[in-house]
C-alpha atoms as a PDB file:
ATOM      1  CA  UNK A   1      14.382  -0.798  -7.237  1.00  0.00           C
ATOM      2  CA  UNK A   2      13.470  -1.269  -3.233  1.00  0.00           C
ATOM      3  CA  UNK A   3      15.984   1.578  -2.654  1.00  0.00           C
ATOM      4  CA  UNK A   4      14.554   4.029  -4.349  1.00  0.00           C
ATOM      5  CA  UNK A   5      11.057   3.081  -3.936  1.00  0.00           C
ATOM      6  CA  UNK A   6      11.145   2.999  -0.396  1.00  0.00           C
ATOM      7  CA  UNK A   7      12.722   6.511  -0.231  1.00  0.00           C
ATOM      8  CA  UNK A   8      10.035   7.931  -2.449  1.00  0.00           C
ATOM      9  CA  UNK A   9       7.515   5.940   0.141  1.00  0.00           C
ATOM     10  CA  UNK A  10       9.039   7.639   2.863  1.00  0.00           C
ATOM     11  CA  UNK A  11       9.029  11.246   1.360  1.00  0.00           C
ATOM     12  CA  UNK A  12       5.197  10.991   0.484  1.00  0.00           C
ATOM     13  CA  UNK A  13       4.401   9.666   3.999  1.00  0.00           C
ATOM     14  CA  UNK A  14       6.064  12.669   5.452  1.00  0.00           C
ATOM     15  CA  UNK A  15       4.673  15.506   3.200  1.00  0.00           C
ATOM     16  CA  UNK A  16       0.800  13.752   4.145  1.00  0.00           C
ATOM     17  CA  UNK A  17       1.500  13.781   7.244  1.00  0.00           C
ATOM     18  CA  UNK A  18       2.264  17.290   7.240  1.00  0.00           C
ATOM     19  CA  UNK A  19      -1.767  18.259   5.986  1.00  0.00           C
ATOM     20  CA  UNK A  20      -5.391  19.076   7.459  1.00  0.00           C
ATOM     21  CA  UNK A  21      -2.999  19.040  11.409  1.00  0.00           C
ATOM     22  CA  UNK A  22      -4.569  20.998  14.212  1.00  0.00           C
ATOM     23  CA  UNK A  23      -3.229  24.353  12.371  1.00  0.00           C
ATOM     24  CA  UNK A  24      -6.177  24.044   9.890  1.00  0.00           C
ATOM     25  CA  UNK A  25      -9.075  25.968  11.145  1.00  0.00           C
ATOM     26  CA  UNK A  26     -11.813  22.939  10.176  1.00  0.00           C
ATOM     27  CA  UNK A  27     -13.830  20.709  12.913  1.00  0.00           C
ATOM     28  CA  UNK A  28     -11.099  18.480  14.376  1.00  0.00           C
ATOM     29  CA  UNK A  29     -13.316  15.181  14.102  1.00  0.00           C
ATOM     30  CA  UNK A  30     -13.859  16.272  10.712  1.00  0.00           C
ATOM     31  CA  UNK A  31      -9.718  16.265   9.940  1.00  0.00           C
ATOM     32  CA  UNK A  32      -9.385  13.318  12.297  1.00  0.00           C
ATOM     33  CA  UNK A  33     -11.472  11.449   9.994  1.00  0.00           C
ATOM     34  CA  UNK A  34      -9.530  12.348   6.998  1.00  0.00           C
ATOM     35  CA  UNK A  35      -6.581  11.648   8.258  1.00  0.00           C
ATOM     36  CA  UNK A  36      -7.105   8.129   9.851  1.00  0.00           C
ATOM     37  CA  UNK A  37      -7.871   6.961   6.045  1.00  0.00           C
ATOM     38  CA  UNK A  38      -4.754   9.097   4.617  1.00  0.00           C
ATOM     39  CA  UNK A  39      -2.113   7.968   6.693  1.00  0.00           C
ATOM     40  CA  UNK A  40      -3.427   4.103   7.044  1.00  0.00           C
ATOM     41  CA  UNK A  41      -0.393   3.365   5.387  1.00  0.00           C
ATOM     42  CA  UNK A  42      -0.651   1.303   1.747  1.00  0.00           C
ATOM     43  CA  UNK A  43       1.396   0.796  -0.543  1.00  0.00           C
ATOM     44  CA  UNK A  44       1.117   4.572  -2.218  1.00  0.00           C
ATOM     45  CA  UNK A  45       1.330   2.606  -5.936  1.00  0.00           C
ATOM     46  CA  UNK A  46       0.046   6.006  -7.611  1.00  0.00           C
ATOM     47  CA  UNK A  47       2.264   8.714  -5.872  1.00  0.00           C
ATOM     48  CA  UNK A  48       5.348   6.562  -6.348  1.00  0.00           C
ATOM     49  CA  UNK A  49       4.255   6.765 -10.186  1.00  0.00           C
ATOM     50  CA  UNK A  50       3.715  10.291 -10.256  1.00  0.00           C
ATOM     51  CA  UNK A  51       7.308  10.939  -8.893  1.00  0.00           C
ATOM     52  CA  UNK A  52       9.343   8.503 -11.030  1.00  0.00           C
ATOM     53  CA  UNK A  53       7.541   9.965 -13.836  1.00  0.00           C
ATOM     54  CA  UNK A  54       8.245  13.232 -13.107  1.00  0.00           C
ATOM     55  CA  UNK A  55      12.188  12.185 -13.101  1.00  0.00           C
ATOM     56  CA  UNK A  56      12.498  10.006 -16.430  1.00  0.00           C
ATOM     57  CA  UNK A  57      10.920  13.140 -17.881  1.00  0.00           C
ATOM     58  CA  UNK A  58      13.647  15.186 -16.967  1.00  0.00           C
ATOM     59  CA  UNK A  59      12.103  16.854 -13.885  1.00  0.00           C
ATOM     60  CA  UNK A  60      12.625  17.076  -9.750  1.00  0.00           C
ATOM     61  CA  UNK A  61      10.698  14.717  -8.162  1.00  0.00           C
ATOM     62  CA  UNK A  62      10.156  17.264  -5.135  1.00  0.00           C
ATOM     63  CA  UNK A  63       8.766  19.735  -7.477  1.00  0.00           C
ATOM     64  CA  UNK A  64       6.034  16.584  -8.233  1.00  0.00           C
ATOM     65  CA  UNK A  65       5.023  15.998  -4.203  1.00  0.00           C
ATOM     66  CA  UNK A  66       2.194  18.329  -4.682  1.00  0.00           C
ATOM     67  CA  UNK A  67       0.513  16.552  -7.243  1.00  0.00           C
ATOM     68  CA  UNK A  68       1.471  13.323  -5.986  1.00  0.00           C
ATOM     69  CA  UNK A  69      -0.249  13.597  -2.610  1.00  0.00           C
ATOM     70  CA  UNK A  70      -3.341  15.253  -4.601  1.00  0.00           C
ATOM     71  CA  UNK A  71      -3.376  11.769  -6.125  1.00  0.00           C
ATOM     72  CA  UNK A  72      -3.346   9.614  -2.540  1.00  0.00           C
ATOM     73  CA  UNK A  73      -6.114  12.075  -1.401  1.00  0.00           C
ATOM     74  CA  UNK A  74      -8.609  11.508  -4.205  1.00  0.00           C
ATOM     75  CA  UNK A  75      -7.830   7.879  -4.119  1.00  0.00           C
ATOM     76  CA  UNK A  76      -8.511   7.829  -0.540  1.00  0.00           C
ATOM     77  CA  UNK A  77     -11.546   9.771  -0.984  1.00  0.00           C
ATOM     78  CA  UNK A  78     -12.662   7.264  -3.483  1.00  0.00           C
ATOM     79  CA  UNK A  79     -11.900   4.336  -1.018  1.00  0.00           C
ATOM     80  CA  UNK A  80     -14.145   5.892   1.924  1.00  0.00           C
ATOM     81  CA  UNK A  81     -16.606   6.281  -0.245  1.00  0.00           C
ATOM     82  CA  UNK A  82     -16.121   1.856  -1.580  1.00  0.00           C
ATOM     83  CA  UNK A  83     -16.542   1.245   1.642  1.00  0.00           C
ATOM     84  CA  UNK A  84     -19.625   2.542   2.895  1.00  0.00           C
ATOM     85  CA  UNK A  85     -22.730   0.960   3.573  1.00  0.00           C
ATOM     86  CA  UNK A  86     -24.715   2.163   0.273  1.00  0.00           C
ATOM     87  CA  UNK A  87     -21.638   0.989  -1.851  1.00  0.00           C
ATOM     88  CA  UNK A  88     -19.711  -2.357  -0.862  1.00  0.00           C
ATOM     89  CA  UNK A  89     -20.368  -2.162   2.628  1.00  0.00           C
ATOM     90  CA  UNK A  90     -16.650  -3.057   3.732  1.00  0.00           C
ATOM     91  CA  UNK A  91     -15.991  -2.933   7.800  1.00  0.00           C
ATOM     92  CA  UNK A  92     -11.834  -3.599   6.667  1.00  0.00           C
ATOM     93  CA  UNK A  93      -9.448  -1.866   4.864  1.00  0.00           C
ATOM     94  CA  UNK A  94      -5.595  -2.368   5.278  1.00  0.00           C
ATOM     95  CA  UNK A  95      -6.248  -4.157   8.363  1.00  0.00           C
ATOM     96  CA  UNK A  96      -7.856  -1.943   9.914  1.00  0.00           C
ATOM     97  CA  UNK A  97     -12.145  -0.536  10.517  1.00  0.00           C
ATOM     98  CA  UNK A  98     -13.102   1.494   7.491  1.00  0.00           C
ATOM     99  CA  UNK A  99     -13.809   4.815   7.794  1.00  0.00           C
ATOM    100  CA  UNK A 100     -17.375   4.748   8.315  1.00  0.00           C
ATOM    101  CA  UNK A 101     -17.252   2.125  11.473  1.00  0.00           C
ATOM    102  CA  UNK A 102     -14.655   4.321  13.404  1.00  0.00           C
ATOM    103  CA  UNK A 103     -16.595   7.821  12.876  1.00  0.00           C
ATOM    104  CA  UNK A 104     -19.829   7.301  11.495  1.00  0.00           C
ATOM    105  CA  UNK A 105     -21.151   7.272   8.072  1.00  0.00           C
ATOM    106  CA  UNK A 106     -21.711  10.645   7.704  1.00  0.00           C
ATOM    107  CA  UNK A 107     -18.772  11.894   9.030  1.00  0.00           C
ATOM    108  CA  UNK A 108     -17.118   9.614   6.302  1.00  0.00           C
ATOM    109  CA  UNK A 109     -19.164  10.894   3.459  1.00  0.00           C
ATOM    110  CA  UNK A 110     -17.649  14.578   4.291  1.00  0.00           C
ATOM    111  CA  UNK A 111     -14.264  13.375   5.296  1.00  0.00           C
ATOM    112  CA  UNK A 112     -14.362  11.759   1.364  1.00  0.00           C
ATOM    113  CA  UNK A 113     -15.857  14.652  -0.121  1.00  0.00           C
ATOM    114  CA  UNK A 114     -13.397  17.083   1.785  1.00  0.00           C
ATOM    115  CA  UNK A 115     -10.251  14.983   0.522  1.00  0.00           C
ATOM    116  CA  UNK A 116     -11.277  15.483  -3.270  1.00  0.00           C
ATOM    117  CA  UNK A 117     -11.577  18.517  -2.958  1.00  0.00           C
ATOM    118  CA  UNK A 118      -8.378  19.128  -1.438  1.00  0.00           C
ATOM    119  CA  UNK A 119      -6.501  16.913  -3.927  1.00  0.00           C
ATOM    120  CA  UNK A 120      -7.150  19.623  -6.328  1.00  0.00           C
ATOM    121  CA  UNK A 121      -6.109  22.397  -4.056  1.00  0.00           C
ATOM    122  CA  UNK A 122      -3.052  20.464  -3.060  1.00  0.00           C
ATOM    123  CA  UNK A 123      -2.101  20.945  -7.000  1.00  0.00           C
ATOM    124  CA  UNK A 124      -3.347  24.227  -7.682  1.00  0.00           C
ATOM    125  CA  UNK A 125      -1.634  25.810  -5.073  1.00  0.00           C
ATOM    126  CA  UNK A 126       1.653  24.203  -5.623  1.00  0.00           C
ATOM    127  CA  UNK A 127       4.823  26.115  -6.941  1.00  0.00           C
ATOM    128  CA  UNK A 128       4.349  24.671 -10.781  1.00  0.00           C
ATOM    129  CA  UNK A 129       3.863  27.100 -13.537  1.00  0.00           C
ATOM    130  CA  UNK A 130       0.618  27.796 -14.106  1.00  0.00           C
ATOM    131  CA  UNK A 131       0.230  25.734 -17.419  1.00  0.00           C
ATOM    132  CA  UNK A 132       0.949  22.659 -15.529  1.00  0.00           C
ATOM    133  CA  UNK A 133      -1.062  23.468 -12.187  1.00  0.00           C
ATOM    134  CA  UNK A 134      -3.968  23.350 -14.893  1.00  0.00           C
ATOM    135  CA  UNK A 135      -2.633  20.478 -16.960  1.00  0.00           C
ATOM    136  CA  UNK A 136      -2.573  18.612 -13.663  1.00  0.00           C
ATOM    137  CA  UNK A 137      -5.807  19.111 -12.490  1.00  0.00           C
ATOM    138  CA  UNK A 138      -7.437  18.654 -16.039  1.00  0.00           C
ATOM    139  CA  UNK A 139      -5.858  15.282 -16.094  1.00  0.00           C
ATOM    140  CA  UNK A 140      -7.264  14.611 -12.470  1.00  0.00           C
ATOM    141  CA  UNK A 141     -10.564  15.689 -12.987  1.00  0.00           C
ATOM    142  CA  UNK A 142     -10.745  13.338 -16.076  1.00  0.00           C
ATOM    143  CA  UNK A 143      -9.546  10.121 -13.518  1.00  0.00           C
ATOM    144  CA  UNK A 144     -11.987  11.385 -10.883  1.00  0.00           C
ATOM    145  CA  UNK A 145     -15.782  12.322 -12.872  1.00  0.00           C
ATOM    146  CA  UNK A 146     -17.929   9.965 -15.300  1.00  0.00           C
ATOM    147  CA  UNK A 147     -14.838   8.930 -17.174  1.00  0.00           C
ATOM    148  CA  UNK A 148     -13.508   7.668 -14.281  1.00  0.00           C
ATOM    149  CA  UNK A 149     -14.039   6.784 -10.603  1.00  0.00           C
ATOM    150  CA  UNK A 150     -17.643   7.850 -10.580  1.00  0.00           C
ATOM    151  CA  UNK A 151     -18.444   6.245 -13.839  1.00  0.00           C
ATOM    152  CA  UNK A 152     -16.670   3.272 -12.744  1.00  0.00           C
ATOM    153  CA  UNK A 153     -18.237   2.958  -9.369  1.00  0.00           C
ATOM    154  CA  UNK A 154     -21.675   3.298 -11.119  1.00  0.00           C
ATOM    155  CA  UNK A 155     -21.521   0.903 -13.670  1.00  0.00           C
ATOM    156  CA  UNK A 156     -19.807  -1.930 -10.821  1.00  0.00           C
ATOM    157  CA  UNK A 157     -23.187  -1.244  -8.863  1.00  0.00           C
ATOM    158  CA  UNK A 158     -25.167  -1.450 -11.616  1.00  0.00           C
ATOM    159  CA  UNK A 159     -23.262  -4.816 -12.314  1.00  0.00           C
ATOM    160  CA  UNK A 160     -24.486  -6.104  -8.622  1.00  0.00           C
ATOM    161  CA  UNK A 161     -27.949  -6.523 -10.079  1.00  0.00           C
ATOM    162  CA  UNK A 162     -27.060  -7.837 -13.580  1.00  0.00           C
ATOM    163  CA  UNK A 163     -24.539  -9.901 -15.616  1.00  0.00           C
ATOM    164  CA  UNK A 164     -21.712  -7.528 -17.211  1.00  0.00           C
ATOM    165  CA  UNK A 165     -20.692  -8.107 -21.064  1.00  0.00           C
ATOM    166  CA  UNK A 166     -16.498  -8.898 -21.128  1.00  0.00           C
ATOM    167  CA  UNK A 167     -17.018  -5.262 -22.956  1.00  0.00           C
ATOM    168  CA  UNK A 168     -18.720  -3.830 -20.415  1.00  0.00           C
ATOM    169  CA  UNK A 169     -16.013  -5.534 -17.443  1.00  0.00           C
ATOM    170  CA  UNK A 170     -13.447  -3.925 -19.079  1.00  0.00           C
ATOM    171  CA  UNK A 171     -14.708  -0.887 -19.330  1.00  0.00           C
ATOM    172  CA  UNK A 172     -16.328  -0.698 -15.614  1.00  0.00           C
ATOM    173  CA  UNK A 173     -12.120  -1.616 -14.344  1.00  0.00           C
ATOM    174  CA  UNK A 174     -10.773   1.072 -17.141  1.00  0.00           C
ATOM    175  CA  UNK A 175     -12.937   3.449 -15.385  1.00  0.00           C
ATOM    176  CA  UNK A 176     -12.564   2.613 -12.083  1.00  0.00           C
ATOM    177  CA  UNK A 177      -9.187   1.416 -11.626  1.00  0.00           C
ATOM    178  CA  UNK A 178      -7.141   2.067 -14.268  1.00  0.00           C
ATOM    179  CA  UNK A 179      -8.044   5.669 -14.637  1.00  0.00           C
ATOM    180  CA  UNK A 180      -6.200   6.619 -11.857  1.00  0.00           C
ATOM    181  CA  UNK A 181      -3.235   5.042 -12.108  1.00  0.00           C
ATOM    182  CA  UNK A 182      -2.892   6.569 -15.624  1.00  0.00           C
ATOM    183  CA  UNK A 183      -3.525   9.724 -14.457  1.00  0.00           C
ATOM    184  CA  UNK A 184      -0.797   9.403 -11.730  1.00  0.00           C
ATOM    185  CA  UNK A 185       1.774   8.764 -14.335  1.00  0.00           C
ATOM    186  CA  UNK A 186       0.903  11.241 -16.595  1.00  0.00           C
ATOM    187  CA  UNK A 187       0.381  14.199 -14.639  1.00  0.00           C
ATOM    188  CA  UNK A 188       4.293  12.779 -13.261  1.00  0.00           C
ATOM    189  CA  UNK A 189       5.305  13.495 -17.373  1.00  0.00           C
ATOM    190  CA  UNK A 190       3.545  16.431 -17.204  1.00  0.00           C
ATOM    191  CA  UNK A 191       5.342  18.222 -14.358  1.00  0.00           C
ATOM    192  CA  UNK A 192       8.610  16.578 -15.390  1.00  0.00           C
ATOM    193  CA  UNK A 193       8.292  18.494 -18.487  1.00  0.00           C
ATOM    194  CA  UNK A 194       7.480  15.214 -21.046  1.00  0.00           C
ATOM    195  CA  UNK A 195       6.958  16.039 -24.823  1.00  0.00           C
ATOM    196  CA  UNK A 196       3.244  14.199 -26.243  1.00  0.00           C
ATOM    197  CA  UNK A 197       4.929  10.819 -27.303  1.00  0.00           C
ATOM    198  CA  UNK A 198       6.094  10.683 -23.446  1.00  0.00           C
ATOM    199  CA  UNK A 199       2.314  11.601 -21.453  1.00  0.00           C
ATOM    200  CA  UNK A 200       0.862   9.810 -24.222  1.00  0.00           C
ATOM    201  CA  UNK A 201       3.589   6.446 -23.446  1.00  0.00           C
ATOM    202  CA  UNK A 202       2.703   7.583 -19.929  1.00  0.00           C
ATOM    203  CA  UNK A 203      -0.854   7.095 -20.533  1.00  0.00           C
ATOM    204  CA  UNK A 204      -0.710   3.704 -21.946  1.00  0.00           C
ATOM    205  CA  UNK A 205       1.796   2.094 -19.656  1.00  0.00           C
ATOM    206  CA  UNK A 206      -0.864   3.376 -16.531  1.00  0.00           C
ATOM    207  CA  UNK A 207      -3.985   2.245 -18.523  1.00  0.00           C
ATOM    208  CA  UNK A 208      -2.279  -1.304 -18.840  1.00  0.00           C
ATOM    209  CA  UNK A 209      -0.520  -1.618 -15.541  1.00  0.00           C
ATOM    210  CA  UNK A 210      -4.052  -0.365 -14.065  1.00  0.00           C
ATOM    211  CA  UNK A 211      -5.774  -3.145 -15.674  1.00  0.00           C
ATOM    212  CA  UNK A 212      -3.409  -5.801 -14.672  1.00  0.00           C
ATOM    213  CA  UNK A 213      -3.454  -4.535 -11.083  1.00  0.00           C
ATOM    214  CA  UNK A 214      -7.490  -4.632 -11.156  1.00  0.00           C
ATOM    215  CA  UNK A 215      -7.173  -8.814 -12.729  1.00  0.00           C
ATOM    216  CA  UNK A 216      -4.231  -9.571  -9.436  1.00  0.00           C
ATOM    217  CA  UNK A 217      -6.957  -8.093  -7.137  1.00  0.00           C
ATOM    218  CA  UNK A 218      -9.827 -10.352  -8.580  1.00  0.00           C
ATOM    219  CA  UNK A 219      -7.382 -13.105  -8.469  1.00  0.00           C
ATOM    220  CA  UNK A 220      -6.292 -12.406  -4.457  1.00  0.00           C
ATOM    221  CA  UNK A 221     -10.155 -11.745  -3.407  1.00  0.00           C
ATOM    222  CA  UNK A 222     -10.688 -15.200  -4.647  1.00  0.00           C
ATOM    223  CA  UNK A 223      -7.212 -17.121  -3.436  1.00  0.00           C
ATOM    224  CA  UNK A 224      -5.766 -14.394  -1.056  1.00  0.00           C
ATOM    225  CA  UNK A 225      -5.144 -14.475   2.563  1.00  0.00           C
ATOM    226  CA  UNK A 226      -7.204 -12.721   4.653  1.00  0.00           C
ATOM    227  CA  UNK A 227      -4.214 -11.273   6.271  1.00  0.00           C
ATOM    228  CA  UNK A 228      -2.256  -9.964   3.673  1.00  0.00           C
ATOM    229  CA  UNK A 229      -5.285  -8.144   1.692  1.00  0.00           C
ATOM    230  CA  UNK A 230      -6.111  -6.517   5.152  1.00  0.00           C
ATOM    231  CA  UNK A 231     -10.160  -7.542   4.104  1.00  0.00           C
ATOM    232  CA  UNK A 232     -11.800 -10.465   4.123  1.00  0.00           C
ATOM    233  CA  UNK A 233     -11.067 -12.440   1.099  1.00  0.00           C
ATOM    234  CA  UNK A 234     -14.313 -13.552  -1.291  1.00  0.00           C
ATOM    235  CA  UNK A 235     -16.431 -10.483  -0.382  1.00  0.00           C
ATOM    236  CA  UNK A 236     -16.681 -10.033  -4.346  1.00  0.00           C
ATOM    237  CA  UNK A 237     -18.902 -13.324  -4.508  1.00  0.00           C
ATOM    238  CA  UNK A 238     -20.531 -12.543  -1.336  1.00  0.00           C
ATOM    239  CA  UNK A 239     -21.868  -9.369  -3.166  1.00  0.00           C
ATOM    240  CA  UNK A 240     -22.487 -10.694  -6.524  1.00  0.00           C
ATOM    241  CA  UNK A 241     -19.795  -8.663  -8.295  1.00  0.00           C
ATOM    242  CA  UNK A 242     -18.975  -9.199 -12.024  1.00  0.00           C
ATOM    243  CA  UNK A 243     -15.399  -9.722 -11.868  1.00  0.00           C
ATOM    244  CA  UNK A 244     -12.134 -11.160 -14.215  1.00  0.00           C
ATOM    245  CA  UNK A 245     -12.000 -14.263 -12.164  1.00  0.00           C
ATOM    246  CA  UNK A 246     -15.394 -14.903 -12.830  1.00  0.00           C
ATOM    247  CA  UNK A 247     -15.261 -14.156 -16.704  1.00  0.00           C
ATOM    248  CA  UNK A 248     -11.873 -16.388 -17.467  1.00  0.00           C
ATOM    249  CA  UNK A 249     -10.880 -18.083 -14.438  1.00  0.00           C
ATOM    250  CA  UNK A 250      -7.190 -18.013 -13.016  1.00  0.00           C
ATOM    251  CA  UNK A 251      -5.247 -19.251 -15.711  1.00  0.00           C
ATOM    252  CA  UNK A 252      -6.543 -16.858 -18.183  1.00  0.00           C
ATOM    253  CA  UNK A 253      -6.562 -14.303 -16.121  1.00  0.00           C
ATOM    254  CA  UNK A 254      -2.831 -14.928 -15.082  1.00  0.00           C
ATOM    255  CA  UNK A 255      -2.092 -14.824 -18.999  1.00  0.00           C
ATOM    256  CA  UNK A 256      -3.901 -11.365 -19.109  1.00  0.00           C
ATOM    257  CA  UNK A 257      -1.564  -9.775 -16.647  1.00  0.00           C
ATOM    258  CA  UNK A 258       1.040 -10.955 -18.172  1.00  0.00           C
ATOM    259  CA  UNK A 259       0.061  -9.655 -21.866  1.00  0.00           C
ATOM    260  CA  UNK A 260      -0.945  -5.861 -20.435  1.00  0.00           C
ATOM    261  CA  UNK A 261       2.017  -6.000 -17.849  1.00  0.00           C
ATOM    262  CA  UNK A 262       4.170  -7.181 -21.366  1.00  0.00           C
ATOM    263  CA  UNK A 263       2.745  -4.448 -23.191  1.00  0.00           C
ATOM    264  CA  UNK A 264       3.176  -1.484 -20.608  1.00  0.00           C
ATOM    265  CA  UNK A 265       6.589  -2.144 -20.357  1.00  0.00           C
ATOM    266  CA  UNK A 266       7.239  -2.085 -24.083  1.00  0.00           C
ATOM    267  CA  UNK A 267       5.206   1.065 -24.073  1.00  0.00           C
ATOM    268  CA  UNK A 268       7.260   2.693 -20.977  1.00  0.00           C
ATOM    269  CA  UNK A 269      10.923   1.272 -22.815  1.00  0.00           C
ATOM    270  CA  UNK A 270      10.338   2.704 -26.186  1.00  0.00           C
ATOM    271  CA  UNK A 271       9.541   6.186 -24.446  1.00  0.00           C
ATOM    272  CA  UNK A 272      12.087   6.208 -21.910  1.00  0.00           C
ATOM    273  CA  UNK A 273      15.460   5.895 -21.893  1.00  0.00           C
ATOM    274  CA  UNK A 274      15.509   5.118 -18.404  1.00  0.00           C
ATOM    275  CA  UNK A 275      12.852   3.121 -17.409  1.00  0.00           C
ATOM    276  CA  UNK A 276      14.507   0.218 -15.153  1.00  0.00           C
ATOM    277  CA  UNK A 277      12.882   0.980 -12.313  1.00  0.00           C
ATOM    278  CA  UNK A 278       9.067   1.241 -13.354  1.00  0.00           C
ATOM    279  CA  UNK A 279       9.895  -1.917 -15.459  1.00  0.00           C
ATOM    280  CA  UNK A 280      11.137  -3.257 -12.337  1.00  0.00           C
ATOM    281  CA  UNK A 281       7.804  -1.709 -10.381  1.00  0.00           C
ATOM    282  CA  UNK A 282       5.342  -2.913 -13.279  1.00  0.00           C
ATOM    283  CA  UNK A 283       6.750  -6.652 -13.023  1.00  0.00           C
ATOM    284  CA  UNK A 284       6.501  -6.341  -9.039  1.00  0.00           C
ATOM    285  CA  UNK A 285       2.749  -5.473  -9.462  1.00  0.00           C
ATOM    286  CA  UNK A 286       2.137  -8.779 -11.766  1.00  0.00           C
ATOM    287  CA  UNK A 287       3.140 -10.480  -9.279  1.00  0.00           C
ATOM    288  CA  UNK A 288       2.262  -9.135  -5.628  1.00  0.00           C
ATOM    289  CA  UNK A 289       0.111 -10.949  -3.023  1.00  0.00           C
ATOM    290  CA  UNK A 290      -1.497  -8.430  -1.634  1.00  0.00           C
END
């Protein structure tokens, strides 16, 4: 699995490294901004998705890149804007100053809004047929509005000032978390050419693997290392959040990953016929560290 997911890290790096350079006829501080959260490295969990997903369906993965980098921009748009001051307030992310204390607040607020916007360009200029281009974007607008990120982001700051239902939780993570990794892996079926069994397999296995991943990061804010996260660790306390660790605890909430992370991959085999390596990927994400 390392192999290949290491060469797929290495082809998105260089194809984002290749936008908004000093050909693009923008305000450089503007692009410098977008860039410094773009290329801050990560571990490009979504992109990775789209482009195995794209294969098992019977597709190139190069003929995915497009869409997959349209993915790492809007969740990089969506991070700038976590960060700021009127949202969690973060001065870290991977390690390094967020956005907002390197260039300014508003400068951050553009360089966000600038990189969801050119998610969707990324896609809808690609070389895809023009049923898919669509497709695509349909599915990313869906991860990105009140169904997902935005709707998400609400409800968690509307959850700063009151006690969430376990109903509620769930939703706010399904939202916020979860939509996007689903939409990475189905918009990967989609350009692969998937039938509606596969996207809607693809669907599922994202939707569970993007809950699990959202329980491991409650668990690491609470018992990570500050190092490894690249943030400080117990900022969700600090700011009152309503999250999984504070519902269940750790044991349950170990048990939880394992049930969705069980269920995905039951989902993703039964779809599939070769799935080894995002079963291999989906038990790596139950159990990372950071």
């Amino acid at each position: 699995m390392n192999e290949r997911y290491h060469e797929y890290k290495r082809i998105i790096e260089k194809y984002l490294s290749e936008y908004f350079d000093v050909s693009c006829k923008a305000p450089a501080l503007l692009l410098d901004s977008m860039r410094y959260s773009l290329l801050s490295g990560g571990k490009r969990i979504r992109p990775v998705l789209t482009l195995e997903f794209c294969r098992i369906s019977g597709g190139n993965p190069d003929d995915a890149l497009p869409v997959a980098c349209g993915v790492e921009m809007l969740h990089t748009y969506s991070l700038i804007h976590d960060d700021l001051p009127c949202m969690d307030n973060d001065a870290l992310r991977r390690g390094m100053p967020t956005n907002h204390k390197v260039y300014g607040e508003t400068t951050a607020v553009l360089a966000g809004d600038a990189l969801q916007a050119e998610a969707f360009r990324s896609i809808l200029l690609s070389g895809l047929p023009a049923e898919k281009r669509a497709e695509c974007a349909r599915i990313l607008a869906d991860a990105a509005g009140v169904d997902g990120i935005c709707g998400g982001q609400y409800l968690d700051m509307l959850g700063e000032d009151c006690r969430l239902s376990e109903t509620e939780l769930r939703l706010m993570c399904e939202k916020k978390t979860a939509s996007m990794i689903s939409a990475a892996c189905m918009m990967g079926a989609v350009v692969g050419g998937a039938d509606d069994r596969q996207i809607s397999a693809a669907e599922s296995f994202g939707r569970n693997i993007g809950l699990a991943f959202q329980i491991r990061d409650d668990i690491l804010d609470v018992c990570g290392a500050d190092a490894e996260l690249g943030k400080p660790v117990g900022s969700d306390v600090r700011e009152g959040k309503n999250t999984f660790m504070g519902f269940y605890g750790r044991e349950r909430c170990e048990q939880m990953i394992a049930e969705l992370t069980d269920s995905a991959r039951k989902t993703a085999a039964a779809a599939f016929s070769d799935s080894e390596f995002i079963l291999e990927l989906a038990d790596e994400l139950m159990k990372r560290y950071s």
